[in-house]
Protein backbone atom coordinates (compact mmCIF):
# COMPACT_ATOMS: atom_id res chain seq x y z
CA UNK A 1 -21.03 8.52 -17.23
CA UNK A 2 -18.98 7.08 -20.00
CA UNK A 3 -14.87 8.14 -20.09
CA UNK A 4 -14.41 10.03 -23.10
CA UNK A 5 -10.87 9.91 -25.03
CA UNK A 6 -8.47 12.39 -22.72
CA UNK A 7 -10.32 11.71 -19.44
CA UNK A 8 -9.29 9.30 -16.65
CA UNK A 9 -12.07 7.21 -14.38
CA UNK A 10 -11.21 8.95 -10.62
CA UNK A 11 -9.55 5.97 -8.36
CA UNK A 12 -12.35 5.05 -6.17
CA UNK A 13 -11.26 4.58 -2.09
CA UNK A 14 -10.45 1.68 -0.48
CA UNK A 15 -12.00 1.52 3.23
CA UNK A 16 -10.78 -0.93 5.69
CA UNK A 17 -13.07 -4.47 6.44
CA UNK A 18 -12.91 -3.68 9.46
CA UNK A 19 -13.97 0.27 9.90
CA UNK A 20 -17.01 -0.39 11.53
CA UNK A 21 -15.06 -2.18 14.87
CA UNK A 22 -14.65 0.57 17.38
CA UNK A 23 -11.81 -2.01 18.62
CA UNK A 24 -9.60 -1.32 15.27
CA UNK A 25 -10.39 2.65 15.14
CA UNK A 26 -7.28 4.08 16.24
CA UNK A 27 -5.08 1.01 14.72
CA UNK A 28 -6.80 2.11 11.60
CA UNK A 29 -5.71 5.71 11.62
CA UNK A 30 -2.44 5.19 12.90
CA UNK A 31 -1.73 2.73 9.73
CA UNK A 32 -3.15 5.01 7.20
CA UNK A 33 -1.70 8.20 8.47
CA UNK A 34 1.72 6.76 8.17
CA UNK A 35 1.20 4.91 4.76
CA UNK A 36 2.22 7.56 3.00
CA UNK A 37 6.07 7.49 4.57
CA UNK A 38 6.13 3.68 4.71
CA UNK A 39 5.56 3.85 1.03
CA UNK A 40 8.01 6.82 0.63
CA UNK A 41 10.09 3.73 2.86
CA UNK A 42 9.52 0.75 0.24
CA UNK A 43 10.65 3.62 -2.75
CA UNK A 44 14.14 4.57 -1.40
CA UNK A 45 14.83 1.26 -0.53
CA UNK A 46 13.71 0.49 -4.49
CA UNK A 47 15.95 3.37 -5.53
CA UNK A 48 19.03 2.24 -3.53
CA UNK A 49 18.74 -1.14 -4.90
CA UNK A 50 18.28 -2.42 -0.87
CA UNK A 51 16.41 -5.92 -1.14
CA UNK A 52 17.25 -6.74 2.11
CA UNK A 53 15.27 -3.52 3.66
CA UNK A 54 12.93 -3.65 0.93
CA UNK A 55 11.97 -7.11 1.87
CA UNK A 56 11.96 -6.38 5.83
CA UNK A 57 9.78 -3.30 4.91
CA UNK A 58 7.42 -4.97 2.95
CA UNK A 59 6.97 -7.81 5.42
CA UNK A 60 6.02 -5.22 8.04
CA UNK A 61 4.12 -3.41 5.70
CA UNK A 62 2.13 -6.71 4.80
CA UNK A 63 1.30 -7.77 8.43
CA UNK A 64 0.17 -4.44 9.43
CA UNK A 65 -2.07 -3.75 6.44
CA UNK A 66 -3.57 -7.24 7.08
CA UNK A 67 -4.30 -6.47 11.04
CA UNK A 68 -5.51 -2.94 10.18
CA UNK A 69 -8.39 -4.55 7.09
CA UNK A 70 -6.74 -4.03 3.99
CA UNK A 71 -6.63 -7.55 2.31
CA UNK A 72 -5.16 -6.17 -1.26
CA UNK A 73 -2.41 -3.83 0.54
CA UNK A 74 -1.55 -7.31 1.83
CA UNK A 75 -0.94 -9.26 -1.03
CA UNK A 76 0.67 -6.45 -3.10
CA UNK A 77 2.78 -6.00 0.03
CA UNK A 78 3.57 -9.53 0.07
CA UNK A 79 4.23 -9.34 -3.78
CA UNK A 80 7.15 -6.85 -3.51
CA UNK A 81 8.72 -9.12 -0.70
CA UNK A 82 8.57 -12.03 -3.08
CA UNK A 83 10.22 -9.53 -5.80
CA UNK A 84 12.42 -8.53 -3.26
CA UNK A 85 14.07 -12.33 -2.33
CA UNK A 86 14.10 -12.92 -5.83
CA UNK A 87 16.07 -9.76 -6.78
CA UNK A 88 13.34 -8.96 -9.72
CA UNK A 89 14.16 -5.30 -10.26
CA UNK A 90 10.93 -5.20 -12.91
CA UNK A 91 8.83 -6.92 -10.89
CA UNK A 92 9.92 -4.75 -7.73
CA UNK A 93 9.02 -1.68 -9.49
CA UNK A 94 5.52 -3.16 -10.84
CA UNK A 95 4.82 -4.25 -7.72
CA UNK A 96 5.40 -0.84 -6.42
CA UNK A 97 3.81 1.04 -9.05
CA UNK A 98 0.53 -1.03 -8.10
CA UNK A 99 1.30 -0.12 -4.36
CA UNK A 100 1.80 3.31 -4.43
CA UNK A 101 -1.45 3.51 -6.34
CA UNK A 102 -3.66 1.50 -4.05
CA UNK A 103 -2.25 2.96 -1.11
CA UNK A 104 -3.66 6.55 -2.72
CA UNK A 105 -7.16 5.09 -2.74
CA UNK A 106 -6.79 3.53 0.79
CA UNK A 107 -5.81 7.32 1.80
CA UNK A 108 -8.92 8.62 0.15
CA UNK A 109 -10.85 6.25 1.71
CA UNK A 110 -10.03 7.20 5.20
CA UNK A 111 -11.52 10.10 7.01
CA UNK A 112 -8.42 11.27 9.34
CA UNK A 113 -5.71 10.83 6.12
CA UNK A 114 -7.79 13.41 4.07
């Protein structure tokens, strides 16, 4: 169905690589369930201007979205770190922009975060 002028294409989910290992099932669900306050985590340390938390949250958030199959959570993770050391204010909030979205559609694409 083509977008007309006014309408928006719905975000599709994101589902982890690994969803079909039993092994990474609760690992999974624990990650997702709390994405929504680690992002809410990365934000206030955005608003406060904290690049030192925003680079330690990042860095956790990174190596956790990694373990738990979520390759592009990852990088963008890893993105806002790099903004982060390098004190890039526009870049930080780019970076999180394209974060908060893509965590949305990893939340939609989870069965326990619905």
């Amino acid at each position: 169905m083509p977008i007309h002028w006014g309408m928006t294409e719905r975000p599709r989910p994101i589902f982890s690589l690994r969803e079909d290992d039993v092994e990474f099932e609760d690992h999974i669900d624990h990650f997702v369930i709390h994405l929504g306050e680690a992002v809410d985590a990365l934000q206030d340390a955005e608003a406060a201007n904290d690049q030192d938390l925003l680079d330690d949250l990042s860095t956790s958030m990174a190596t956790e979205a990694a373990e738990a199959g979520y390759p592009d959570l990852d990088k963008l993770a890893r993105r806002v770190r790099r903004a982060a050391q390098q004190a890039d204010k526009l870049a930080i909030q780019q970076s999180l922009i394209e974060l908060t979205d893509l965590s949305r559609r990893v939340r939609l694409g989870h069965r326990g975060a619905a």
